[in-house]
Protein backbone atom coordinates (compact mmCIF):
# COMPACT_ATOMS: atom_id res chain seq x y z
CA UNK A 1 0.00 0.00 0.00
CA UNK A 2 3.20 2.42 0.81
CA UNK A 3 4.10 1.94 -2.73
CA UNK A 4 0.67 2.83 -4.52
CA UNK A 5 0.87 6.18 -2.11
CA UNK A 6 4.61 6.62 -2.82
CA UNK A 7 3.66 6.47 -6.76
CA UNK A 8 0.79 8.42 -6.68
CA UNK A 9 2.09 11.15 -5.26
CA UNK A 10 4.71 11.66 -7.84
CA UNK A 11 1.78 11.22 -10.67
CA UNK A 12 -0.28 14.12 -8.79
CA UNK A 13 2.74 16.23 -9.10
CA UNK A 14 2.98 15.22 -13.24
CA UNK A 15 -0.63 15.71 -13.68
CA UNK A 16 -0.67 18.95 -11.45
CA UNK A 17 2.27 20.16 -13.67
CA UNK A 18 1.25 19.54 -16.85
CA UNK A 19 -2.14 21.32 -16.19
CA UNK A 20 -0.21 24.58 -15.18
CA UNK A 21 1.86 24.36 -18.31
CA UNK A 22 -1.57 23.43 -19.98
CA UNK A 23 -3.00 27.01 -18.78
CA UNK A 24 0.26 29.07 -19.41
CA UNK A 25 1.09 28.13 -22.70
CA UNK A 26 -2.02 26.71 -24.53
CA UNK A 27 -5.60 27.92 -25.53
CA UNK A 28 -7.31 24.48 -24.49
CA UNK A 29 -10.41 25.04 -22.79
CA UNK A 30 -10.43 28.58 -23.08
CA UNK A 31 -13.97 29.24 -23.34
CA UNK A 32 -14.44 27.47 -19.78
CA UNK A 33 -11.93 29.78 -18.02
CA UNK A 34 -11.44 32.86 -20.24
CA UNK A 35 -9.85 34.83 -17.93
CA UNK A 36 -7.11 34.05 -15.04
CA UNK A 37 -5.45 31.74 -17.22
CA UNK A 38 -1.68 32.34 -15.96
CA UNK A 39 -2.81 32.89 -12.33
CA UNK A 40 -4.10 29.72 -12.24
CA UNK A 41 -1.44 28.24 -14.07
CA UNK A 42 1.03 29.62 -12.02
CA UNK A 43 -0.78 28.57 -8.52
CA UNK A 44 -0.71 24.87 -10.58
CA UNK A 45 2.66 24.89 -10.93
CA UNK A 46 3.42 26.29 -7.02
CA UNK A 47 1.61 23.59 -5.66
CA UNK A 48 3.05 21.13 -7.51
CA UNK A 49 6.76 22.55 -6.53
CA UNK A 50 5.53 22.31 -2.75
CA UNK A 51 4.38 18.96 -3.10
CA UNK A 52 7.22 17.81 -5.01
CA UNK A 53 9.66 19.30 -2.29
CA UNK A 54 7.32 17.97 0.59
CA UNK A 55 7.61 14.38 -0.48
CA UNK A 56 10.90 14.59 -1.24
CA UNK A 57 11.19 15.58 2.63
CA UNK A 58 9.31 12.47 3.34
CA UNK A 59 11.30 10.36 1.65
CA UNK A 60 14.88 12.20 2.89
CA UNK A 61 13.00 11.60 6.65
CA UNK A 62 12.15 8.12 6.35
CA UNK A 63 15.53 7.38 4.83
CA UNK A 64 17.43 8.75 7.96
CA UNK A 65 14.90 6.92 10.35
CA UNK A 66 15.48 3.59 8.26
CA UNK A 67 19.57 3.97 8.61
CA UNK A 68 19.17 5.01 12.42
């Protein structure tokens, strides 16, 4: 189960960057969200970042505990 969670994380993170870069630097869906585009784009790709560097913390963390 650790590993499905460990995995999934890391596929959030590809799906929640690719939908920032989707919003940035594409017209797809533009008629849903016409305006805001690179704000939310740009809060995509921030959250993404900090939960990129949060499981990387997690994994650093677990690492030390497993050679203590």
């Amino acid at each position: 189960m650790n590993k499905l969670r460990f995995y999934s994380n890391f596929v959030m993170v590809a799906i929640y960057i690719s939908l920032g870069l989707l919003f940035l630097v594409t017209d797809v869906a533009i008629d849903t969200f016409p305006g805001y585009r690179k704000e939310i784009g740009g809060i995509l790709l921030l959250y993404a970042l900090i939960r990129l560097i949060l499981q990387y913390y997690k994994i650093k963390r677990e690492k030390d505990e497993f050679q203590n």
